[in-house]
Protein backbone atom coordinates (compact mmCIF):
# COMPACT_ATOMS: atom_id res chain seq x y z
CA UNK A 1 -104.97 162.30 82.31
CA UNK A 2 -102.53 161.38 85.26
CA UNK A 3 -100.02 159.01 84.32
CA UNK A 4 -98.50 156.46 87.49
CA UNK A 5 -95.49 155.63 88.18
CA UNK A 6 -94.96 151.53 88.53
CA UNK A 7 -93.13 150.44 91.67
CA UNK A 8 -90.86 147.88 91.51
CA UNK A 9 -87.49 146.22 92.43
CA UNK A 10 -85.69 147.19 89.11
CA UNK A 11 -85.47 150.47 90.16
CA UNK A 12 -83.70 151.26 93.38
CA UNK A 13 -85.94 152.57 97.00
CA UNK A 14 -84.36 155.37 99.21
CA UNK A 15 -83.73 154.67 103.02
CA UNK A 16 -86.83 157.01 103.18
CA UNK A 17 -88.84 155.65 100.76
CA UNK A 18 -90.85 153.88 103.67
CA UNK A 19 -90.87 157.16 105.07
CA UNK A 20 -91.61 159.72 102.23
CA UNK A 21 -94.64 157.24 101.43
CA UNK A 22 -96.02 157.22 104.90
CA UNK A 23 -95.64 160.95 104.54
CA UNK A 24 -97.79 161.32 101.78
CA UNK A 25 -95.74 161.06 98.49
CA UNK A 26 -97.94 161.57 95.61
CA UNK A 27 -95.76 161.77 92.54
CA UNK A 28 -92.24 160.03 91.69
CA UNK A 29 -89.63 160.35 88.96
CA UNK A 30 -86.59 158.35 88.44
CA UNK A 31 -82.85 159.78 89.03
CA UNK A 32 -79.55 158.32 89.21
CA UNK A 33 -81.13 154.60 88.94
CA UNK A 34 -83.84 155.88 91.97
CA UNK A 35 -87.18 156.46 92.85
CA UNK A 36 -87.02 160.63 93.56
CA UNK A 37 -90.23 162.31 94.98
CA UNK A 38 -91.21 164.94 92.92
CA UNK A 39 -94.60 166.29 95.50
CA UNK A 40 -96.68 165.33 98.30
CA UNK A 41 -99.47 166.43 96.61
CA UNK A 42 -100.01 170.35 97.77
CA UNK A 43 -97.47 172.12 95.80
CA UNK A 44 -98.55 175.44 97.15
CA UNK A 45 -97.77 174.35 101.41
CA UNK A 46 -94.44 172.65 99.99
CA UNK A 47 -93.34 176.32 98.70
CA UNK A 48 -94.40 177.68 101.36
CA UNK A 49 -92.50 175.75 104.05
CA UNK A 50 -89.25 176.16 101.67
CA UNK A 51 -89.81 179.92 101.92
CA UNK A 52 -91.39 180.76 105.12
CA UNK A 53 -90.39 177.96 107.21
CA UNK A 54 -88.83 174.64 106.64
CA UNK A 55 -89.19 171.30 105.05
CA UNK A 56 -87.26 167.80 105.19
CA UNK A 57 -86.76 165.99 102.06
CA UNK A 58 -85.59 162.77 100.52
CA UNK A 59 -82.74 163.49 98.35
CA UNK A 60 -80.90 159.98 98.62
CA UNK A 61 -80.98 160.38 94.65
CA UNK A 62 -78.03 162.62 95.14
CA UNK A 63 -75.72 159.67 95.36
CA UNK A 64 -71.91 159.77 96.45
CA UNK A 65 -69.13 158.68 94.19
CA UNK A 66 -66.10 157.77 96.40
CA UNK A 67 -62.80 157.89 95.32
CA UNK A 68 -60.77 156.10 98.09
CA UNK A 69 -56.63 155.39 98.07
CA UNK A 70 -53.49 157.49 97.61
CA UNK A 71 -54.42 158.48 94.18
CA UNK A 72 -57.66 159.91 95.09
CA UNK A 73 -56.62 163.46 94.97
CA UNK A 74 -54.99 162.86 91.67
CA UNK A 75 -58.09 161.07 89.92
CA UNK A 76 -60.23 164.01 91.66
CA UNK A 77 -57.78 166.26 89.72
CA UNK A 78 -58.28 164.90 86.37
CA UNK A 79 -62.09 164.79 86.76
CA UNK A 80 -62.47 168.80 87.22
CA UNK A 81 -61.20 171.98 86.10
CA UNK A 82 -61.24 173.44 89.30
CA UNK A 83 -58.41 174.22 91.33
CA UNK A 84 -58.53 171.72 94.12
CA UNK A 85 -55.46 173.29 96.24
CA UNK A 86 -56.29 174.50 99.50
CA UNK A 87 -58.51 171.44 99.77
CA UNK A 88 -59.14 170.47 103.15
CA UNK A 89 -61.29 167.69 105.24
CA UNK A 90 -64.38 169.47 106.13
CA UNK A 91 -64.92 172.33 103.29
CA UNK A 92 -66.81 171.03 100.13
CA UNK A 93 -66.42 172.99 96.84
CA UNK A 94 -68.77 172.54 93.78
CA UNK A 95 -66.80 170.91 90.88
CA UNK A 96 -67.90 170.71 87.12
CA UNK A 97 -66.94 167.71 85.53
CA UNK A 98 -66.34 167.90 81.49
CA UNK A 99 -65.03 165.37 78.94
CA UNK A 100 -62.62 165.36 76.48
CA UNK A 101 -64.89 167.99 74.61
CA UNK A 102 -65.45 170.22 77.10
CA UNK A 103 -68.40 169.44 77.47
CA UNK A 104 -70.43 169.22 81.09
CA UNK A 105 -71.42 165.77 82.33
CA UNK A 106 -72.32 166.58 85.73
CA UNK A 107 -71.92 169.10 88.61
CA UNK A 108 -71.13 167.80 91.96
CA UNK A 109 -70.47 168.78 95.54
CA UNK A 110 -67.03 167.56 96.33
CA UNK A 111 -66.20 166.51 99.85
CA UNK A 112 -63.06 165.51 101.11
CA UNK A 113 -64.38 163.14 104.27
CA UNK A 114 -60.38 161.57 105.17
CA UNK A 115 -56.78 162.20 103.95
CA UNK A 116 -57.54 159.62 101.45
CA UNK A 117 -61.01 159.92 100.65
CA UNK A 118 -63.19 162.07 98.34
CA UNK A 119 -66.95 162.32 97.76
CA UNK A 120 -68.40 163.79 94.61
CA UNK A 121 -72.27 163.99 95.72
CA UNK A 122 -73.33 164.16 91.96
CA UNK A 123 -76.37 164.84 89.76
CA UNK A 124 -77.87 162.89 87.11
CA UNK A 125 -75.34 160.82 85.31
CA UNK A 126 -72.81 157.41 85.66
CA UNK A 127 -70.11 159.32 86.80
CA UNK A 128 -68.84 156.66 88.86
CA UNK A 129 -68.72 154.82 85.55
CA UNK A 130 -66.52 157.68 84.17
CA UNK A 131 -64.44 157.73 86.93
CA UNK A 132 -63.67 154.00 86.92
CA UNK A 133 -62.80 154.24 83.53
CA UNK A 134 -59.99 156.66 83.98
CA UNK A 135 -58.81 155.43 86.82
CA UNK A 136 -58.40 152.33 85.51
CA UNK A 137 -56.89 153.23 82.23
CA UNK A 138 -54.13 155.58 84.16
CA UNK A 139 -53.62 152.59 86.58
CA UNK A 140 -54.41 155.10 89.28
CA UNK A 141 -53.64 153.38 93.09
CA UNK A 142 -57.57 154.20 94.34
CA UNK A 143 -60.84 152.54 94.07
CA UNK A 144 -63.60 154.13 92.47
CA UNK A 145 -67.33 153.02 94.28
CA UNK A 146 -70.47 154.12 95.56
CA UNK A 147 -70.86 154.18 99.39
CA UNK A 148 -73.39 153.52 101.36
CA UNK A 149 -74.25 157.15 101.77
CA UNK A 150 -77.90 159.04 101.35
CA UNK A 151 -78.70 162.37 102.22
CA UNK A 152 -81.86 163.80 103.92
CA UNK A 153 -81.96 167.55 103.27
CA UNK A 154 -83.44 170.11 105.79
CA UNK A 155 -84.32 173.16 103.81
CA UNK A 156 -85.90 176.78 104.52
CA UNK A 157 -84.96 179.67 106.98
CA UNK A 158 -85.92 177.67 109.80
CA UNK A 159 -83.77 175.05 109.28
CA UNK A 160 -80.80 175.64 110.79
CA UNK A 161 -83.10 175.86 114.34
CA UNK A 162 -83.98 172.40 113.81
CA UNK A 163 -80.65 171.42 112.81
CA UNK A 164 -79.21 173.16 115.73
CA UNK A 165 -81.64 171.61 118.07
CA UNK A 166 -80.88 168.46 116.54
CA UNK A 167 -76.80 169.23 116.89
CA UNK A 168 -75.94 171.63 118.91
CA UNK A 169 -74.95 174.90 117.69
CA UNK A 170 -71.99 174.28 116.45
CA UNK A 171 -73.53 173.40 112.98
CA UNK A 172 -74.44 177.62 112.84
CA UNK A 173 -70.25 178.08 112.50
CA UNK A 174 -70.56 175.89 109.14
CA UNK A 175 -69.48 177.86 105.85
CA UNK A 176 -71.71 176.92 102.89
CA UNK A 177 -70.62 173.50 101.84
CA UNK A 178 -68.85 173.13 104.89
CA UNK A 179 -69.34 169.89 107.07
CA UNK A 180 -68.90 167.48 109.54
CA UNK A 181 -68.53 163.85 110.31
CA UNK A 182 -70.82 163.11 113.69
CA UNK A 183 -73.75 160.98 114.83
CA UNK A 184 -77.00 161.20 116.40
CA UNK A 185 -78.56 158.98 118.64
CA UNK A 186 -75.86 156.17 117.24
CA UNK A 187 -76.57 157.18 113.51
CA UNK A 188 -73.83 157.45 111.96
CA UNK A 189 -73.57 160.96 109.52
CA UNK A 190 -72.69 163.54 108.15
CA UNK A 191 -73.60 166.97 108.56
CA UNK A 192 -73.26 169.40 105.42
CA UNK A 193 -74.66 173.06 105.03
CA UNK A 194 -76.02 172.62 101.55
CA UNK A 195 -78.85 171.64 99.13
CA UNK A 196 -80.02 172.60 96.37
CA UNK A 197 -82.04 175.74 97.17
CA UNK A 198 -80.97 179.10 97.99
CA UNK A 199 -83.08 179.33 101.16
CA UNK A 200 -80.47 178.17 103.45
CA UNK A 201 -80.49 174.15 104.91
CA UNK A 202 -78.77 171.47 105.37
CA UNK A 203 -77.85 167.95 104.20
CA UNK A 204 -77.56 164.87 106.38
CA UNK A 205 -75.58 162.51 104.73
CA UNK A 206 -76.52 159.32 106.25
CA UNK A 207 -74.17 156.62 106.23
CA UNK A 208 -76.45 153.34 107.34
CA UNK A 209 -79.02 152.58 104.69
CA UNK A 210 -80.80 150.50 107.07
CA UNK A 211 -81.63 153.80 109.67
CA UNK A 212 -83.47 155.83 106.75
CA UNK A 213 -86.66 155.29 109.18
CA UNK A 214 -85.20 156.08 112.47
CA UNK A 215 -83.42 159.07 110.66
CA UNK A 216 -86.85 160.26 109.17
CA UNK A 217 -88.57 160.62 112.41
CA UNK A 218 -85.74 161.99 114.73
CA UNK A 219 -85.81 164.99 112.04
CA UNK A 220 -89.86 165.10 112.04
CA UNK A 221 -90.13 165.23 115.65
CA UNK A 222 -87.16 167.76 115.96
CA UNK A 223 -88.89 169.84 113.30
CA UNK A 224 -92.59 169.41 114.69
CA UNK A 225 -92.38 172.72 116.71
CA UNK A 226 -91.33 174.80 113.59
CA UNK A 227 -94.15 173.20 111.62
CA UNK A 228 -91.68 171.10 109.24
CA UNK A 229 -93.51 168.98 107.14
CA UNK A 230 -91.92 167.00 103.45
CA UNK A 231 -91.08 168.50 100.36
CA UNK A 232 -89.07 167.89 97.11
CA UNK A 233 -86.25 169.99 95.20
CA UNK A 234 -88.80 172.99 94.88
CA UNK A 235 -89.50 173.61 90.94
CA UNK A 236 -90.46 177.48 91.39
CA UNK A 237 -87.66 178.12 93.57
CA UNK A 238 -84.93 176.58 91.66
CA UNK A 239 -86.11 178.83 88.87
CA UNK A 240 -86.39 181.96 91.18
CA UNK A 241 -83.26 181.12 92.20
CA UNK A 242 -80.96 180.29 88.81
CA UNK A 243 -79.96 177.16 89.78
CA UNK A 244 -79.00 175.03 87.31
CA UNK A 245 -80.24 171.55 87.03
CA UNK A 246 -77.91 169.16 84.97
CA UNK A 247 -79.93 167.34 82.16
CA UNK A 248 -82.88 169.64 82.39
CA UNK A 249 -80.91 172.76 81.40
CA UNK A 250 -78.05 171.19 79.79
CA UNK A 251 -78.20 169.01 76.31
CA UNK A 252 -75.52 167.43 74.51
CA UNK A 253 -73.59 170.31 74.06
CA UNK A 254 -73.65 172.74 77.35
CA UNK A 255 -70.42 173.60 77.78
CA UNK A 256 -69.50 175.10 81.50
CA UNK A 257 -68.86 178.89 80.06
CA UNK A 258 -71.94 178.77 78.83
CA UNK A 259 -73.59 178.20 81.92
CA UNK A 260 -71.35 181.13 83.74
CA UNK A 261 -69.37 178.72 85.66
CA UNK A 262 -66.37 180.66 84.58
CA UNK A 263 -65.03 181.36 88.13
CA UNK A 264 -64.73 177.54 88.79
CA UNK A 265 -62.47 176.66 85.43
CA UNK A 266 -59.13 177.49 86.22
CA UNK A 267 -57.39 177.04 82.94
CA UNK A 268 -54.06 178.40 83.78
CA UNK A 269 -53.68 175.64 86.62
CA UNK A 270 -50.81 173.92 86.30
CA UNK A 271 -52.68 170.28 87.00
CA UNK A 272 -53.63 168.53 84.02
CA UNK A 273 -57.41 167.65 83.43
CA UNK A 274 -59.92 166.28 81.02
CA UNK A 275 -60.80 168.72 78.29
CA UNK A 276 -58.44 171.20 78.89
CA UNK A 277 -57.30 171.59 75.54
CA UNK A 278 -61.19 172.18 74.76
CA UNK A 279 -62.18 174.48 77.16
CA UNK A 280 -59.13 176.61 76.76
CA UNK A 281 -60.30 176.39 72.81
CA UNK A 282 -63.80 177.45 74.01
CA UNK A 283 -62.61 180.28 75.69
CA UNK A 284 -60.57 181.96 73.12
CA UNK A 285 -63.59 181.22 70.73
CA UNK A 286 -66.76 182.59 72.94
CA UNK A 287 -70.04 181.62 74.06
CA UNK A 288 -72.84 181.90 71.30
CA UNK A 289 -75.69 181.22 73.95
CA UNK A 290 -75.87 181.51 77.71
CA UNK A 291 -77.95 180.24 80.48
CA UNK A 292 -80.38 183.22 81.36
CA UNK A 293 -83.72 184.17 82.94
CA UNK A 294 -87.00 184.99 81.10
CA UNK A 295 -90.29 186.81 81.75
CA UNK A 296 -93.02 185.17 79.53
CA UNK A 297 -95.94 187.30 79.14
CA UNK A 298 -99.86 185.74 79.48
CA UNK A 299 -102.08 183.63 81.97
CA UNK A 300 -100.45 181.66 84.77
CA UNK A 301 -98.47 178.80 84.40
CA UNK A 302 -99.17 176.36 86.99
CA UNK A 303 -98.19 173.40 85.91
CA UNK A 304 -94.68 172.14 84.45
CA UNK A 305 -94.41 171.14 81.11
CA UNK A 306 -93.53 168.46 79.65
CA UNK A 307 -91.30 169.62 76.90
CA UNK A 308 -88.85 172.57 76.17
CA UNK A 309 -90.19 175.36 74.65
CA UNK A 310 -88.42 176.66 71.61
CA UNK A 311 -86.99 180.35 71.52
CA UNK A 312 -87.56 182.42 68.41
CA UNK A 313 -85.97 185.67 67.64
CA UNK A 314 -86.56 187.74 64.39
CA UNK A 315 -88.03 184.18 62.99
CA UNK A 316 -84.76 182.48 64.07
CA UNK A 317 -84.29 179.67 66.47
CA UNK A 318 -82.85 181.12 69.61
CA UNK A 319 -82.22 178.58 72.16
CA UNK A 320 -85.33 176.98 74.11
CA UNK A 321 -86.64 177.72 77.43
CA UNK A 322 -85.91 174.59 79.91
CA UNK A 323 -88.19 175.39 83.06
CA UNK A 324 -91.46 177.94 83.72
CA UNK A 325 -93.87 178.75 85.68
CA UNK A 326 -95.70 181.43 87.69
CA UNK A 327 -93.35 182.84 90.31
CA UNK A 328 -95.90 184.15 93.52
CA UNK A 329 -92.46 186.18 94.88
CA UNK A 330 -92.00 188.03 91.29
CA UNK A 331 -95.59 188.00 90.69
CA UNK A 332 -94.92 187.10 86.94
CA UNK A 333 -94.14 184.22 84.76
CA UNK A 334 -90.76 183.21 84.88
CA UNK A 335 -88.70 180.53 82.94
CA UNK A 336 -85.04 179.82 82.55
CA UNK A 337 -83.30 178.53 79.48
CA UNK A 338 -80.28 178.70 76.72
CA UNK A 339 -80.74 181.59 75.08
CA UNK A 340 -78.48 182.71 71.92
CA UNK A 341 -76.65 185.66 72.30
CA UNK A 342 -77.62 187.49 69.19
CA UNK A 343 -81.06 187.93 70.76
CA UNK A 344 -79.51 189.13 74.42
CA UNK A 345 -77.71 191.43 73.05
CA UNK A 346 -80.23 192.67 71.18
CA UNK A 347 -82.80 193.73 74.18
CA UNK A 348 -85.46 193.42 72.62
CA UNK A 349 -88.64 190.81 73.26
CA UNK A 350 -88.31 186.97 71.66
CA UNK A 351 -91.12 184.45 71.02
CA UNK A 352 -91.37 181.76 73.05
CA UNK A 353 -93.33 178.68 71.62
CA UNK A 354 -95.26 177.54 74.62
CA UNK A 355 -97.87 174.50 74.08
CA UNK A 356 -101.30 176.43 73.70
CA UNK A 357 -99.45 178.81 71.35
CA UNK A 358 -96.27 181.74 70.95
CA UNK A 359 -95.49 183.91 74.07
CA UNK A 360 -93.63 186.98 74.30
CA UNK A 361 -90.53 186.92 76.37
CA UNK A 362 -88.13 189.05 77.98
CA UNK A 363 -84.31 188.60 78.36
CA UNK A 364 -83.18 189.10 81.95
CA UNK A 365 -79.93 188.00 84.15
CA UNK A 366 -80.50 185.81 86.99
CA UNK A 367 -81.36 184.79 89.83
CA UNK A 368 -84.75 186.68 89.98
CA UNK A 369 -84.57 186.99 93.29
């Protein structure tokens, strides 16, 4: 039985939410406080354009935390456990944020934008709430807010023609997470080579809430003679791709080693930040579960579910499966999840409690493709 999603003003409408509906949104959820479209209603043509061609969609949800003043860097600092030297106006880097546990409370892009100004373009979670909080208590000179800022991502191999006919081709020279601060047609933006799947794109972050319309349809006519057409975060794809999705693969717990973001914790920094003393003890201690891939055996899954799925090995829980479904590129069932380590390192097949009944599953490293 379809369940609807009630419109109202409690929860907060996109720039493109005019937009998104006009182009056929079908189904909704709620992130960051926002009304996030989740399909237009032929899942198949959306993966398709992500994969073959390219697709514009409505990812104001993504919304910007801005850390503004001469203590910006500093607060930035405390927030990650990245190494942010070398940081430089025009060159995002991807930043976990942990608490005093070590554990992960979100995963932004960061973007320096001035000398003393710093977006974190942030997932699913109050950080600017978090961010006020030690700001304040540190009596840090900078003010913590959210700016009027919404991006509209173009996603798919063919997106950087649009985006090129739409810029110039300048926007070809951006690095991944690299951007720029520009305009078009007297909208003011800016341009980012990122989103959230690994089929190249970009991100226009616009920065006048009240051109989300006229922003919409420069894009869709610019796009109409590659075919592009609106689309979501993809669901298949993300899993294809092992990308992590904070809240859905993450629980109370997930620390950032866990999810194999070793490379960005740089615990021998001399910069002080929150939950280093945890993270160093996490370390030295090990992972007893990681973020991995699985092949589930049985009929198609086309539709998401509802629910994690627990993992079983040798009549033992074993972690739980966060995401699956039928992958058309691997040909197979696919799922990703936290999986104990005992049962990786033991190669051998787990059980996989899916909704109609146990599944046997295989281990494997991501991405899948």
């Amino acid at each position: 039985m379809a369940v609807h999603l009630s419109i109202g003003a409690r929860v907060r409408k996109s720039p493109f939410f005019k937009a998104s509906r006009d182009a056929g949104l079908a189904a909704a959820s709620v992130y960051n406080h926002m009304y996030m479209p989740t399909s237009y209603g032929d899942p198949a043509a959306e993966y398709d354009r992500l994969i073959n061609g390219v697709a514009m969609w409505d990812v104001a949800v993504e919304r910007q935390v801005a850390l503004k003043g001469p203590d910006a860097l500093a607060l930035a600092r405390l927030l990650t456990p990245r190494n942010l030297d070398g940081l430089v106006i025009g060159q995002g880097k991807y930043v976990p944020l942990c608490n005093h546990n070590g554990v992960i409370i979100n995963d932004p892009v960061l973007l320096q934008v001035a000398e003393d100004e710093i977006w974190l373009s942030i997932a699913d979670s109050d950080i600017q709430l978090w961010a006020s909080a030690v700001a304040g208590t540190l009596k840090l000179d900078v003010d913590v807010f959210e700016p009027d800022v919404s991006p509209l991502a173009i996603q798919g191999p063919k997106a950087i023609d649009v985006v090129s006919d739409l810029f110039g081709d300048w926007v070809r020279e951006l690095k991944y997470f690299g951007f720029r601060v520009t305009e078009l047609d007297g909208i003011p933006l800016v341009v980012a080579r990122s989103g959230w799947s690994k089929q190249g794109g970009y991100e226009l972050y616009l920065r006048d809430g009240n051109r989300g319309d006229e922003l919409w349809a420069r894009v869709a006519k610019a796009g109409k003679p590659y075919n592009i057409g609106p689309g979501t975060p993809n669901y298949i794809e993300r899993i294809e791709s092992g990308l992590i999705s904070y809240g859905a693969d993450t629980d109370a717990k997930t620390n950032p080693f866990e999810l194999g973001m070793d490379k960005f914790i740089a615990l021998d920094q001399p910069h002080d930040f929150i939950g280093k003393d945890a993270l160093i003890a996490l370390k030295r201690a090990g992972v007893t579960r990681r973020f991995m891939g699985l092949i589930i055996d049985g009929p198609r899954i086309m539709q998401t579910s509802e629910d994690r799925q627990t993992i079983t090995f040798n009549g033992a829980d074993a972690g739980y499966v966060s995401a699956c479904v039928y992958s058309p590129r691997v040909g197979e069932n696919i799922g990703v999840g936290m999986v104990a380590t005992a049962a990786i390192d033991a190669l051998e097949p787990v059980e996989i409690m899916m909704e109609e009944g146990p599944r046997s599953g295989r281990i494997v490293s991501l991405p899948f493709i």
